[in-house]
N, C-alpha and C. Protein backbone atom coordinates (compact mmCIF):
# COMPACT_ATOMS: atom_id res chain seq x y z
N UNK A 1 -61.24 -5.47 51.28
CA UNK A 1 -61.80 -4.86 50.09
C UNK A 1 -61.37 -5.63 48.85
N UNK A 2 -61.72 -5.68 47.91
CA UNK A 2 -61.84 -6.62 46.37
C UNK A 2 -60.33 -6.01 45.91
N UNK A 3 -60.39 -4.55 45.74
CA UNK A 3 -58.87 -4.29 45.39
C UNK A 3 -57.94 -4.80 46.38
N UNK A 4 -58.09 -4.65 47.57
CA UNK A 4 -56.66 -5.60 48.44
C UNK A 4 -56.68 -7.20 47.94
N UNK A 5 -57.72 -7.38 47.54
CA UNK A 5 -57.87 -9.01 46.96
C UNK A 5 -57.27 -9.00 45.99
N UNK A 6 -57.07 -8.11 45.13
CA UNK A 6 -56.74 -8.31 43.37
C UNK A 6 -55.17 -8.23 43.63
N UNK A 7 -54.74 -7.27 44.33
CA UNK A 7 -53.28 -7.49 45.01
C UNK A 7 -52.48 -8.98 45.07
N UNK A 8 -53.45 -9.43 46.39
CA UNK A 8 -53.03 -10.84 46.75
C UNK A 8 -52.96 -11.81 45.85
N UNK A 9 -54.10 -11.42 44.71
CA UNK A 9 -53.87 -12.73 43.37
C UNK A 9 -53.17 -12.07 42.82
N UNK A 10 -52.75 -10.88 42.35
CA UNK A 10 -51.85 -10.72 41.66
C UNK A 10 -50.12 -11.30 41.97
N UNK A 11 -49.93 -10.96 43.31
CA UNK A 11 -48.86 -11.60 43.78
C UNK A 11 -48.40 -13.36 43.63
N UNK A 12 -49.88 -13.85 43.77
CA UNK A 12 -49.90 -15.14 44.23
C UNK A 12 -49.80 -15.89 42.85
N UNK A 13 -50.34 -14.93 41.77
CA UNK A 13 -50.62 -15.61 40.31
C UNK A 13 -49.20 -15.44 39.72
N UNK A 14 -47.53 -15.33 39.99
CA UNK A 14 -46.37 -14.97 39.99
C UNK A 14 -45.89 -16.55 39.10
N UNK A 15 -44.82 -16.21 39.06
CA UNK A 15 -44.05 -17.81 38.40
C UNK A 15 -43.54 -18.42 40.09
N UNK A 16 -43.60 -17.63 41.22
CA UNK A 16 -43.32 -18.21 42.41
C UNK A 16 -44.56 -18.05 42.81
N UNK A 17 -45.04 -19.61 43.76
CA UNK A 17 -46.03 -19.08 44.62
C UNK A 17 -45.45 -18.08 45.62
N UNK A 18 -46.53 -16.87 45.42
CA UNK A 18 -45.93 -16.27 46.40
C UNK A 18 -46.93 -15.90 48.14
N UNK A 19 -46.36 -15.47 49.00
CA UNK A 19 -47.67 -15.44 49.77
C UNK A 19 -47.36 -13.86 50.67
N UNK A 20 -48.39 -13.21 50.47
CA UNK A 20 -48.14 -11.98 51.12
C UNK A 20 -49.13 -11.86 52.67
N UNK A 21 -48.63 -11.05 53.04
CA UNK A 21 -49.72 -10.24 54.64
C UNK A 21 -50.82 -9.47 53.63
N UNK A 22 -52.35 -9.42 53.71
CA UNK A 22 -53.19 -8.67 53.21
C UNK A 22 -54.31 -8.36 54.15
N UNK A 23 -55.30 -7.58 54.15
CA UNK A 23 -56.09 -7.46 55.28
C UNK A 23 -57.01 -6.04 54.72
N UNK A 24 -58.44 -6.46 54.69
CA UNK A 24 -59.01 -5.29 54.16
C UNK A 24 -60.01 -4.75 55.68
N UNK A 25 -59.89 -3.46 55.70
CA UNK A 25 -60.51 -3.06 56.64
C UNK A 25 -61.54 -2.18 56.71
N UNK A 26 -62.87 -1.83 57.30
CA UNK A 26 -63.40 -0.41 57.46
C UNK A 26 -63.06 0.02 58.54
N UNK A 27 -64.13 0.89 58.64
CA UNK A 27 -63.50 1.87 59.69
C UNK A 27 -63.90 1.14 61.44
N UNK A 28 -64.74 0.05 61.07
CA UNK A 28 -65.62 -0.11 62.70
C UNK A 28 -64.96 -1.73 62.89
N UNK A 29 -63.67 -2.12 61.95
CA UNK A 29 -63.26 -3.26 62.20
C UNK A 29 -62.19 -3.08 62.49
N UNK A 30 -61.80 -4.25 63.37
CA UNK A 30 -60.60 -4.44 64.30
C UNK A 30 -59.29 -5.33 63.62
N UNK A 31 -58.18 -4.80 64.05
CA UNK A 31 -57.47 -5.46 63.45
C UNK A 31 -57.08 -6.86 63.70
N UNK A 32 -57.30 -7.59 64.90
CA UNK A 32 -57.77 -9.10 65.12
C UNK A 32 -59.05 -9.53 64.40
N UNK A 33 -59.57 -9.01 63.39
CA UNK A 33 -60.59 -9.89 62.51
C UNK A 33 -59.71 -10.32 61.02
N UNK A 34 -58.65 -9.95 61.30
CA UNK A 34 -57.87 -10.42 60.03
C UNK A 34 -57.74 -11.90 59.86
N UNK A 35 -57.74 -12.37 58.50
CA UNK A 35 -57.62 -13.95 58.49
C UNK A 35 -56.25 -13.74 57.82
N UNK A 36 -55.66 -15.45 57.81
CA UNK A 36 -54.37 -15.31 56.85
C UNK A 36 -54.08 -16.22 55.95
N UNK A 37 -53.76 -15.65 54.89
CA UNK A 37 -53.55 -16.61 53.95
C UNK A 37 -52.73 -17.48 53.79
N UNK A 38 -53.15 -18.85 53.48
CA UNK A 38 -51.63 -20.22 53.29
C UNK A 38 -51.07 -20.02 52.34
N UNK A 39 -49.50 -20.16 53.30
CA UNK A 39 -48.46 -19.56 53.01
C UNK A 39 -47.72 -21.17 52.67
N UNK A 40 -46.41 -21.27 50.96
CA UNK A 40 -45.84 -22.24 50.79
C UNK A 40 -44.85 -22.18 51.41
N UNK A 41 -43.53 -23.15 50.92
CA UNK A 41 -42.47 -23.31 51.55
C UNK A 41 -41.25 -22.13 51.06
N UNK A 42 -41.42 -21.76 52.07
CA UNK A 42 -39.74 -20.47 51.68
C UNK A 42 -40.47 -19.30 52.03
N UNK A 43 -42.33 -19.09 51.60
CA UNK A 43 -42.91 -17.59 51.92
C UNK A 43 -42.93 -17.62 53.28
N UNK A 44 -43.60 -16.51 53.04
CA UNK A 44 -43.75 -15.58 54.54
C UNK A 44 -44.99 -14.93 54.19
N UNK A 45 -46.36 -15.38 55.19
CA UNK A 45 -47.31 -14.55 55.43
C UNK A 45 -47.58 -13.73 57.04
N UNK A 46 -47.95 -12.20 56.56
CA UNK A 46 -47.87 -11.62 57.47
C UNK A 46 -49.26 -10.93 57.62
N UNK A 47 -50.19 -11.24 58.16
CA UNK A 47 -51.51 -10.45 58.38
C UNK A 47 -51.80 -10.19 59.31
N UNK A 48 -51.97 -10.69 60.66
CA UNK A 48 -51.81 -10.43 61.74
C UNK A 48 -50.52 -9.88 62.39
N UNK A 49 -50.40 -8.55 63.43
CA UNK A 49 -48.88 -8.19 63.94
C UNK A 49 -47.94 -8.64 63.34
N UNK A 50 -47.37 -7.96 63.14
CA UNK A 50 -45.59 -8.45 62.67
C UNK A 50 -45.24 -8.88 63.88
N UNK A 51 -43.72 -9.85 63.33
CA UNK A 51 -43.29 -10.23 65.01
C UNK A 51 -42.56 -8.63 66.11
N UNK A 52 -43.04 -8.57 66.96
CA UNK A 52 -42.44 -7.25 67.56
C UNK A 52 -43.75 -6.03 67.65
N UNK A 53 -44.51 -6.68 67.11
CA UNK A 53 -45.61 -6.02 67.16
C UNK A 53 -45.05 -4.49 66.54
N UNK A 54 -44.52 -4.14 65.44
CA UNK A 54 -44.19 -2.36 65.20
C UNK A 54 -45.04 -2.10 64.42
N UNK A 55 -45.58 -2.81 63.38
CA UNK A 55 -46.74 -2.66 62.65
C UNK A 55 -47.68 -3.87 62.22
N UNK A 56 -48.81 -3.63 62.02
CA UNK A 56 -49.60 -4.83 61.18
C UNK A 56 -50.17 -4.86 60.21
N UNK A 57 -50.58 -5.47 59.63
CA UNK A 57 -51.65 -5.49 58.48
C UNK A 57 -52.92 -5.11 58.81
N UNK A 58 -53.51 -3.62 58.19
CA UNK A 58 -54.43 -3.55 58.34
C UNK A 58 -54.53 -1.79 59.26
N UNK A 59 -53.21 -2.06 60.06
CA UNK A 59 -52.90 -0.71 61.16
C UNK A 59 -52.31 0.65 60.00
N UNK A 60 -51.28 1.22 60.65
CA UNK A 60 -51.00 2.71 60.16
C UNK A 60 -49.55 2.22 60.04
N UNK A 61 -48.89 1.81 59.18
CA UNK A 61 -47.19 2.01 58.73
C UNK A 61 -46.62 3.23 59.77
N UNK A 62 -45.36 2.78 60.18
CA UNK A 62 -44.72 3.69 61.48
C UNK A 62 -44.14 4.59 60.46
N UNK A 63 -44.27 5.73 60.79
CA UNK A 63 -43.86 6.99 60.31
C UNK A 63 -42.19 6.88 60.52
N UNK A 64 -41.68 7.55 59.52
CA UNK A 64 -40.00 7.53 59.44
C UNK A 64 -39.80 8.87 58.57
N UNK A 65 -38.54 9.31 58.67
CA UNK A 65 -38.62 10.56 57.81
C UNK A 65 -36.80 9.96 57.56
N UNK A 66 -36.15 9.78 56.24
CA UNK A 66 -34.98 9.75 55.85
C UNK A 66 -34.25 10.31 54.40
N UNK A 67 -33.19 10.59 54.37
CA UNK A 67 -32.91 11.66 53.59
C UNK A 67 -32.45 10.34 52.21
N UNK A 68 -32.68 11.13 50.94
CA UNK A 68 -32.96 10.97 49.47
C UNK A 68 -31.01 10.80 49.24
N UNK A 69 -30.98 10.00 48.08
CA UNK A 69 -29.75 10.51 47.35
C UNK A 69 -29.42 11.65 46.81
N UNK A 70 -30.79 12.41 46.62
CA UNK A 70 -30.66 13.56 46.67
C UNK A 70 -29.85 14.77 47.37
N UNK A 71 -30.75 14.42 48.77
CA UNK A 71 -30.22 14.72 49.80
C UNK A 71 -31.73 15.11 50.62
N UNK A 72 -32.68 15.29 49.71
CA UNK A 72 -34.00 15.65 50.17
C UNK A 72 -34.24 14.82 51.47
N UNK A 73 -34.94 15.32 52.30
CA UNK A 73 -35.59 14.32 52.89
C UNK A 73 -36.58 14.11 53.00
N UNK A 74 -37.62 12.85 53.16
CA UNK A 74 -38.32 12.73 53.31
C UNK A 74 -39.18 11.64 54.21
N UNK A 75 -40.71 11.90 54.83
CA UNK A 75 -41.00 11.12 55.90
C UNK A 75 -42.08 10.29 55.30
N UNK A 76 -42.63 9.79 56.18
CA UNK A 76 -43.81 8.73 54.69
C UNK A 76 -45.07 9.53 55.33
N UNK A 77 -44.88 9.92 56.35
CA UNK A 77 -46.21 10.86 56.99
C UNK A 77 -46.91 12.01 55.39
N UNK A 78 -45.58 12.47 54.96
CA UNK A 78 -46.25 13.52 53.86
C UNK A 78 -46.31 12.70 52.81
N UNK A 79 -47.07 11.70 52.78
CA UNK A 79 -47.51 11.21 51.16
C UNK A 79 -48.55 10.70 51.77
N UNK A 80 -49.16 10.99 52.98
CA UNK A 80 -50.34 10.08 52.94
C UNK A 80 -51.36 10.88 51.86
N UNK A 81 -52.26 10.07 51.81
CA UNK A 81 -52.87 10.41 50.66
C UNK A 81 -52.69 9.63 49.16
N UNK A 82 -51.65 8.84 49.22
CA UNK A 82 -50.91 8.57 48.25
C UNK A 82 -50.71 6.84 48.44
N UNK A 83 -50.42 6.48 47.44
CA UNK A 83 -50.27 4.94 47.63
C UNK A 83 -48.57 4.66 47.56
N UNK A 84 -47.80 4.17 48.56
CA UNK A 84 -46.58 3.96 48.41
C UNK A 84 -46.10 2.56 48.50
N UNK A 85 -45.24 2.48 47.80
CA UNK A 85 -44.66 0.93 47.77
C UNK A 85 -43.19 1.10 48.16
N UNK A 86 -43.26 0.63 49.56
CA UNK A 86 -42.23 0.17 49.91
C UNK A 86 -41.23 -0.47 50.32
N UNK A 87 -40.26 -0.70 49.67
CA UNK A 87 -38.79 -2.02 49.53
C UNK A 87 -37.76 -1.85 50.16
N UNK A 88 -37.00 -2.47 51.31
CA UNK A 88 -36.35 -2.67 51.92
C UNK A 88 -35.11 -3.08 51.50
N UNK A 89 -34.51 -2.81 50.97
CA UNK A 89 -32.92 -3.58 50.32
C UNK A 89 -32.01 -3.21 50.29
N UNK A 90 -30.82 -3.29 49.91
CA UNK A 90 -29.25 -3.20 50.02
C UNK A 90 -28.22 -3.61 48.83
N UNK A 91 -27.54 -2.80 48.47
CA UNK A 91 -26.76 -3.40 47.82
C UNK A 91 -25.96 -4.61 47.17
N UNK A 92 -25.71 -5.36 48.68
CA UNK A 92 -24.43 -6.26 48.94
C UNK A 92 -25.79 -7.54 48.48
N UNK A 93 -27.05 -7.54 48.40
CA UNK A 93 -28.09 -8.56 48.70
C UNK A 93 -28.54 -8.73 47.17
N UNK A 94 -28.26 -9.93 47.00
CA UNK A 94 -28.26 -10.69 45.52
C UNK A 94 -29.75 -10.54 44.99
N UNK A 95 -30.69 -11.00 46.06
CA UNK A 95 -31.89 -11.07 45.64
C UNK A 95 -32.61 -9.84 45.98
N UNK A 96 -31.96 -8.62 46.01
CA UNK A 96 -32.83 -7.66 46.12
C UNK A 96 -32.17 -7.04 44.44
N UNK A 97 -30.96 -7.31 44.34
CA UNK A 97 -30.78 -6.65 42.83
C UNK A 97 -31.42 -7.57 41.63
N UNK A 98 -32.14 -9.10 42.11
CA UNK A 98 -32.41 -9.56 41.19
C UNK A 98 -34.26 -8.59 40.78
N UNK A 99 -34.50 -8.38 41.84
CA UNK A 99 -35.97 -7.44 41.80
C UNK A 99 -35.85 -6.48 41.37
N UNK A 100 -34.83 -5.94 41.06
CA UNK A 100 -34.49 -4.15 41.02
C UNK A 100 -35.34 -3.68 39.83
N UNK A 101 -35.07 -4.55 38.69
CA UNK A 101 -35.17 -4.18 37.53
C UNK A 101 -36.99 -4.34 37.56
N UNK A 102 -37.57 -5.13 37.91
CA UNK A 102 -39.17 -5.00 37.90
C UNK A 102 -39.81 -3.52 38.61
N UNK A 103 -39.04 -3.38 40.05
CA UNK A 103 -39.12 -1.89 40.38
C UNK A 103 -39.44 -1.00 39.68
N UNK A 104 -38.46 -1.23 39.20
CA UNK A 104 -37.56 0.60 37.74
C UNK A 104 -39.01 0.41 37.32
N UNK A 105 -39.35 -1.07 36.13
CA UNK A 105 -40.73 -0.78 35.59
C UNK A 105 -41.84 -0.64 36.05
N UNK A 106 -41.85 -1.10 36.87
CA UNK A 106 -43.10 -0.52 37.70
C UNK A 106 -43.40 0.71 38.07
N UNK A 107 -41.91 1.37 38.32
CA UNK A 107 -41.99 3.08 38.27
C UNK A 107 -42.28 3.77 37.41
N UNK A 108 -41.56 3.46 36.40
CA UNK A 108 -42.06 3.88 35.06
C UNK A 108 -43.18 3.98 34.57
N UNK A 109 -44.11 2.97 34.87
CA UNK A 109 -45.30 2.30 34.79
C UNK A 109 -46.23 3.50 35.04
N UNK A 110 -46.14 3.81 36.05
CA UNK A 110 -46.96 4.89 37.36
C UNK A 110 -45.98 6.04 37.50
N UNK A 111 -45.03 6.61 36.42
CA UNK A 111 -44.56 7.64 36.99
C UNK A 111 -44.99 9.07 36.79
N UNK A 112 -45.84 9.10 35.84
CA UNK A 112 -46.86 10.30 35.86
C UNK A 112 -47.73 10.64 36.89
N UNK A 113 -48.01 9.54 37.18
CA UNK A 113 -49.27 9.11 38.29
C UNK A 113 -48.74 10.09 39.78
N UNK A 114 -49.16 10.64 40.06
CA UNK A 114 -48.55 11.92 41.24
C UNK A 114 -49.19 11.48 42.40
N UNK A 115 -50.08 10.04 42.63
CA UNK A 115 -50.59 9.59 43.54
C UNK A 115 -50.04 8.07 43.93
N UNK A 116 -48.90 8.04 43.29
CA UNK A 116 -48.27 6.63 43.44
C UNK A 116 -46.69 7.05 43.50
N UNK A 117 -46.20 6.54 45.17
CA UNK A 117 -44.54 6.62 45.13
C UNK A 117 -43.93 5.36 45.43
N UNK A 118 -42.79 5.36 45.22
CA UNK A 118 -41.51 4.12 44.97
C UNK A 118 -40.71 4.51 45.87
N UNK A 119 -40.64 4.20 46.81
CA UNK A 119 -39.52 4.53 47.98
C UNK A 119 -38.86 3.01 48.34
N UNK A 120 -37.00 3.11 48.53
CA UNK A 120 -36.41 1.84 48.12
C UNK A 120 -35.69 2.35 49.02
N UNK A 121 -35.91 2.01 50.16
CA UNK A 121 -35.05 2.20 51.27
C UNK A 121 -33.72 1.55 51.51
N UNK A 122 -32.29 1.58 51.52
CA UNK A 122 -31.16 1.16 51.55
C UNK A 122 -31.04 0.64 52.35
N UNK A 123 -30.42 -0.35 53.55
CA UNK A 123 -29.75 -0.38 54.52
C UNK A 123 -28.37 -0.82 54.15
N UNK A 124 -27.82 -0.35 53.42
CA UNK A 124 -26.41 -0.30 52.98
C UNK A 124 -25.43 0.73 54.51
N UNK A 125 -24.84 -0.03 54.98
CA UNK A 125 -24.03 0.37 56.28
C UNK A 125 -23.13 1.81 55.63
N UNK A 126 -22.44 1.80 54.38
CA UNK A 126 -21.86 2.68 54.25
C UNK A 126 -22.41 3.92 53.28
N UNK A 127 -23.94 3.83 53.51
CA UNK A 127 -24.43 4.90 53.15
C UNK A 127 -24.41 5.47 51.79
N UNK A 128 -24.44 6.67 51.48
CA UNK A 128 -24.77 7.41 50.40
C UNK A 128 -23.52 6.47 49.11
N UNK A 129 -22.08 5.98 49.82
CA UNK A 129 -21.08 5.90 49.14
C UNK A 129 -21.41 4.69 48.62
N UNK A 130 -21.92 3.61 48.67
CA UNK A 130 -22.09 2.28 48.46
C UNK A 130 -23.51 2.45 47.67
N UNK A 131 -24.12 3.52 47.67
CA UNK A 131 -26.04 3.07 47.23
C UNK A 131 -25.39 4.13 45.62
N UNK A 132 -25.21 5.38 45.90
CA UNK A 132 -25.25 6.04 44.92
C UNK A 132 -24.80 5.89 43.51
N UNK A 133 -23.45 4.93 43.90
CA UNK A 133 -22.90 4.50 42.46
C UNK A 133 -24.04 3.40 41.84
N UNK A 134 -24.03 2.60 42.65
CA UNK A 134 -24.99 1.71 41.99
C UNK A 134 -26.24 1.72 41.54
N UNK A 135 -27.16 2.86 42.18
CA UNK A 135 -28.52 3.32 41.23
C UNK A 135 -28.15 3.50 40.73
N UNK A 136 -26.97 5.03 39.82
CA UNK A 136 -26.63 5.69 38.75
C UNK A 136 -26.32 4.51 37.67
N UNK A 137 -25.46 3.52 38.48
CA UNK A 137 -24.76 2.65 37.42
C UNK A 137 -25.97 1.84 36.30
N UNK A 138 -27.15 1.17 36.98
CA UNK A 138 -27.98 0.88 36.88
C UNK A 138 -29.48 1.48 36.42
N UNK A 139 -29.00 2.69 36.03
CA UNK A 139 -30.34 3.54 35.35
C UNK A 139 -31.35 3.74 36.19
N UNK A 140 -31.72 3.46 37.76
CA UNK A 140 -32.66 3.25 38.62
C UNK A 140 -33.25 4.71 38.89
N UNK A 141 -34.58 5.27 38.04
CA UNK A 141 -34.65 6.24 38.34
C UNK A 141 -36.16 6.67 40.17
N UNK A 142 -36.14 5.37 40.40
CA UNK A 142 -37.34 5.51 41.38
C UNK A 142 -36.42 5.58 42.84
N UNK A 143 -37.23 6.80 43.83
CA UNK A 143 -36.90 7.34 44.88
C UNK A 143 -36.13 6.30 46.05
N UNK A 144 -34.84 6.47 46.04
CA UNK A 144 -33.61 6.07 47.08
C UNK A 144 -33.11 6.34 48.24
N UNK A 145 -33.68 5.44 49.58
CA UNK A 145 -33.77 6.33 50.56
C UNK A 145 -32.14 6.24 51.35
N UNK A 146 -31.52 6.51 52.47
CA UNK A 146 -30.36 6.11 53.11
C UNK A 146 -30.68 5.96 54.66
N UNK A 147 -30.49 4.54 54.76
CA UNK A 147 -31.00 4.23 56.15
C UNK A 147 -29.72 3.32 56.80
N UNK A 148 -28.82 3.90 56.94
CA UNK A 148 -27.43 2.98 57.38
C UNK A 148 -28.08 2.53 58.73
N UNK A 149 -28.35 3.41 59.58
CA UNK A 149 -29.05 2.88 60.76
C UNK A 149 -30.20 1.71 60.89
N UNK A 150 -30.30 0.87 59.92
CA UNK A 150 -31.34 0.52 59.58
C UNK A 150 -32.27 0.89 60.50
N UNK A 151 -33.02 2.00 60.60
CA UNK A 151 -33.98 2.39 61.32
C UNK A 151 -35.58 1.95 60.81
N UNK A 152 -35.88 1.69 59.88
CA UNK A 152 -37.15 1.32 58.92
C UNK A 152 -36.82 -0.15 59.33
N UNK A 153 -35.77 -1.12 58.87
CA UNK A 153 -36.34 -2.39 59.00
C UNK A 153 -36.48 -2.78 60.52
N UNK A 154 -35.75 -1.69 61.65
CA UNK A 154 -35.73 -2.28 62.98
C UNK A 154 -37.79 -2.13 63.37
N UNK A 155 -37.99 -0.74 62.94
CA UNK A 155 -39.35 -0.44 63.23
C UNK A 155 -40.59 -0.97 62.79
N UNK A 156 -40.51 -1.75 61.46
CA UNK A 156 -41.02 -2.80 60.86
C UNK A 156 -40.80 -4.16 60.82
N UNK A 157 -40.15 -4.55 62.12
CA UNK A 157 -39.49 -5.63 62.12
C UNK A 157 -39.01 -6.51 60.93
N UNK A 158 -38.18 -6.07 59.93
CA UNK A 158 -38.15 -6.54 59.40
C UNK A 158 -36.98 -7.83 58.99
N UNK A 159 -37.82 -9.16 58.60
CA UNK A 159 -37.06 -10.36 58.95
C UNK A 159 -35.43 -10.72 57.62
N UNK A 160 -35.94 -9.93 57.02
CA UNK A 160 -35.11 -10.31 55.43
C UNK A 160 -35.56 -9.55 54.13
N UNK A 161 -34.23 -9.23 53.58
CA UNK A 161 -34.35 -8.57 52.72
C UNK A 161 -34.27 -8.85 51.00
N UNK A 162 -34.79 -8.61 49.89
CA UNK A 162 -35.31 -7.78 49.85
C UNK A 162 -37.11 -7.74 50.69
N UNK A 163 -37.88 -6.84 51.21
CA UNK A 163 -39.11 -7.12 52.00
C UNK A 163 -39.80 -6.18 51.76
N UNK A 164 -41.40 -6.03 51.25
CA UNK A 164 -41.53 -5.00 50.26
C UNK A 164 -42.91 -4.48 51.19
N UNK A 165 -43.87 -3.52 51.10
CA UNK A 165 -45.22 -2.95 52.04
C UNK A 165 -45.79 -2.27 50.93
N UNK A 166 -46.84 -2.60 50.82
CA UNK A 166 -47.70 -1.70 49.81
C UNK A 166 -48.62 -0.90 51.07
N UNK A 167 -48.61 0.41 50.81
CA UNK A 167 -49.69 1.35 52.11
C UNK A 167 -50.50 1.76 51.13
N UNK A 168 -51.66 2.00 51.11
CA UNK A 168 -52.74 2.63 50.43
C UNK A 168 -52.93 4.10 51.05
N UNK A 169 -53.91 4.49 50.71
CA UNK A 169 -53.91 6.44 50.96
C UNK A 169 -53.88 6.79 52.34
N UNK A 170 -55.07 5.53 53.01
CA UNK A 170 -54.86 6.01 54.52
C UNK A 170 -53.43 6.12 55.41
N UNK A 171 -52.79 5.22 54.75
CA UNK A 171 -51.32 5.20 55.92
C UNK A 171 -51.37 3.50 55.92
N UNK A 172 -52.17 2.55 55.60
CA UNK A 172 -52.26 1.38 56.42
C UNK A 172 -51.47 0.16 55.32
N UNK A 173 -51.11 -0.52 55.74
CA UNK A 173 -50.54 -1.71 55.02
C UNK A 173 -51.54 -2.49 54.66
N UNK A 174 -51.77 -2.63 53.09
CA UNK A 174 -52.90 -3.85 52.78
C UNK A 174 -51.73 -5.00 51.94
N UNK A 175 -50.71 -4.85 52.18
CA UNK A 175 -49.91 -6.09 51.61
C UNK A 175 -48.27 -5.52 52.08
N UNK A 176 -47.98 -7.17 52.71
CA UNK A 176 -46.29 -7.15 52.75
C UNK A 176 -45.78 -8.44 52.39
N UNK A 177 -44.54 -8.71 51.37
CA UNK A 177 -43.99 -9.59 50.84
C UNK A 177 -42.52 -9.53 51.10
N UNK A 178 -41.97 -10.91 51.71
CA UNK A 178 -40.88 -11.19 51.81
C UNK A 178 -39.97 -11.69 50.76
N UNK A 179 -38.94 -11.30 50.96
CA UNK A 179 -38.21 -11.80 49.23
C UNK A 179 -38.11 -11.48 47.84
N UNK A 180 -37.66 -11.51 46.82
CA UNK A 180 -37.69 -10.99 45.22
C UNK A 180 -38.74 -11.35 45.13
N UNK A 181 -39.12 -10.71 43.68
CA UNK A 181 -40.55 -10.51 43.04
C UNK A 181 -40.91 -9.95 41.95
N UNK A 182 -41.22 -10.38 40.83
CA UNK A 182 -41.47 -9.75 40.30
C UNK A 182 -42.83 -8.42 39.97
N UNK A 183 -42.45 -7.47 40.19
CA UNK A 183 -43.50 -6.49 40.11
C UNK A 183 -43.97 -6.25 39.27
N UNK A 184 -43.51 -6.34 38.04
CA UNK A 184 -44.08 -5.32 37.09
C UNK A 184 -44.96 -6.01 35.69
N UNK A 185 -45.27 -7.39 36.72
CA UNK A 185 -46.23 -8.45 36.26
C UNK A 185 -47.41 -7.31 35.94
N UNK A 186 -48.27 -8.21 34.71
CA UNK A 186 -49.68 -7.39 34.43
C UNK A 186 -50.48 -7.27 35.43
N UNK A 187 -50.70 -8.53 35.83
CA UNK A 187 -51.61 -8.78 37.14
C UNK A 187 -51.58 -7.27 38.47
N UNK A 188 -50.16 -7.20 38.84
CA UNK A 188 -49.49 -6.78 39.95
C UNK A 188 -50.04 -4.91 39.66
N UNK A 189 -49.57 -4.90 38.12
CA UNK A 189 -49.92 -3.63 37.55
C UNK A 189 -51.33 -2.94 37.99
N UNK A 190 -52.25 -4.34 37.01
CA UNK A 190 -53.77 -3.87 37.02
C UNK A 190 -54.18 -3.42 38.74
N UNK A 191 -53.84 -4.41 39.61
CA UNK A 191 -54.00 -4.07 40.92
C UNK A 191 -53.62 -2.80 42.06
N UNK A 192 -52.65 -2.41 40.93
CA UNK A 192 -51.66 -1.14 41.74
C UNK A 192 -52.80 0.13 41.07
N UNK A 193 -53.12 -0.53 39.85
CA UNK A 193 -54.03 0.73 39.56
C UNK A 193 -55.43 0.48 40.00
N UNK A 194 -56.06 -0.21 40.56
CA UNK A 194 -57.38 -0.30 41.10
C UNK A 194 -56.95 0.29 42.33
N UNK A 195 -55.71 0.20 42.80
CA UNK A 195 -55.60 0.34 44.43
C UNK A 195 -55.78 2.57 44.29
N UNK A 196 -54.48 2.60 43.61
CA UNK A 196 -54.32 4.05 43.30
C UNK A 196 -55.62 4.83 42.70
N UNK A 197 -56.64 3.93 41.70
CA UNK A 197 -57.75 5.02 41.40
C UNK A 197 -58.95 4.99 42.35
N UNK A 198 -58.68 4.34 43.49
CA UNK A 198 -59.72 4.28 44.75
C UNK A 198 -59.35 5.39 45.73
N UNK A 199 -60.05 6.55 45.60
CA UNK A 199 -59.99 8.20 46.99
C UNK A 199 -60.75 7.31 47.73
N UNK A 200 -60.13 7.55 48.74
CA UNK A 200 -60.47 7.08 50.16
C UNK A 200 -60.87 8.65 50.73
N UNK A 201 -62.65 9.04 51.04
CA UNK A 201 -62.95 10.37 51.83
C UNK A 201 -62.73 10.29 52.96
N UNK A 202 -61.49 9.26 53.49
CA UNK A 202 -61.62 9.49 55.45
C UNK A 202 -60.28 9.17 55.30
N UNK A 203 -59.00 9.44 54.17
CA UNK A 203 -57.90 9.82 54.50
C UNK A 203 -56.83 10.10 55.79
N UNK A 204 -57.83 11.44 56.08
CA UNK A 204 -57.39 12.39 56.91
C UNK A 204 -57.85 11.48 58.48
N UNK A 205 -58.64 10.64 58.61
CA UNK A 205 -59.31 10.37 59.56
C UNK A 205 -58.87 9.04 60.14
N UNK A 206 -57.62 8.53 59.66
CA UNK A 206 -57.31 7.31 59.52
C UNK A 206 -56.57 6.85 60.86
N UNK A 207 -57.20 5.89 61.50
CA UNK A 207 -56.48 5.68 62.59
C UNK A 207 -54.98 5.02 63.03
């Protein structure tokens, strides 16, 4: 679709080339009709299966349910409907705090928006004690998940962190990027909002 396209240039139009997994689908296409985009030196393109086959571009993001700094918990199953962006990172990882701060604005950006979430999944080993000081310390007001088990990056195979998934309403991944980034580029913006003001009527129907 043109909005999963505006994504990919948005990413790609970065001060890094960057190269993401993208893949637009209907409903009567298969997920082996995906093409992939050339990828430079250091990216990572992912459009076809991830390695491990747990998810792909184009399929349904594996459902996970993990508890908030809050303490809330939550699963990604109850936001379908919703466009979520989600980041894989850790504390101790240089280049996921160098991204942090584009995050925040990007949250900010879309935080009225009740159809767009920020979920920043931890794999910080020591849990709530190691993540919590450091959002607070850092003003980070977008949703903090606790995954000591790294259970999300094992199920998403995921190769390195920081590693980010944009899902659109159905559940499905139309973009994944390896590494820092800046998000809260105009480009990246305009695209998050073409993606978010597109209702998808087969939601519910999504395979």
């Amino acid at each position: 679709m043109e909005r999963d396209a505006k994504i990919l240039s948005a990413i790609a139009a970065g001060l890094f080339v960057v190269a993401v997994g993208l893949v637009a689908f209907n409903d009567r296409q298969a997920p082996d009709e995906a093409t992939s985009a050339p990828a430079s030196a250091g990216d990572e393109v992912s459009v076809n299966p991830l390695p491990g086959g747990a998810v792909a571009a184009g399929k349904l993001a594996t459902d996970f349910k993990l508890p908030s700094l809050n303490g809330t918990a939550i699963s990604l199953s109850s936001l379908r409907g919703k466009v979520v962006f989600l980041n894989v990172w850790a504390t101790w990882c240089g280049p996921c705090r160098e991204e942090m701060p584009s995050i925040e604005t990007l949250y900010e950006e879309f935080a009225k928006d009740p159809d767009f979430v920020v979920l920043a999944v931890s794999q910080d080993s020591e849990g709530r004690a190691a993540v919590d000081s450091y959002v607070h310390q850092n003003g980070y007001k977008f949703t903090v998940l606790l995954d000591p088990q790294n259970e999300v990056g094992d199920a998403y195979d995921v190769s390195g962190i920081p590693e980010t998934f944009i899902i659109d309403r159905t559940g499905r991944i139309v973009a994944h990027h390896v590494g820092p980034y800046d998000w809260a580029q105009p480009d990246m913006r305009a695209a998050l909002r073409e993606l978010i003001g597109t209702k998808d009527n087969q939601t519910a129907k999504a395979e």
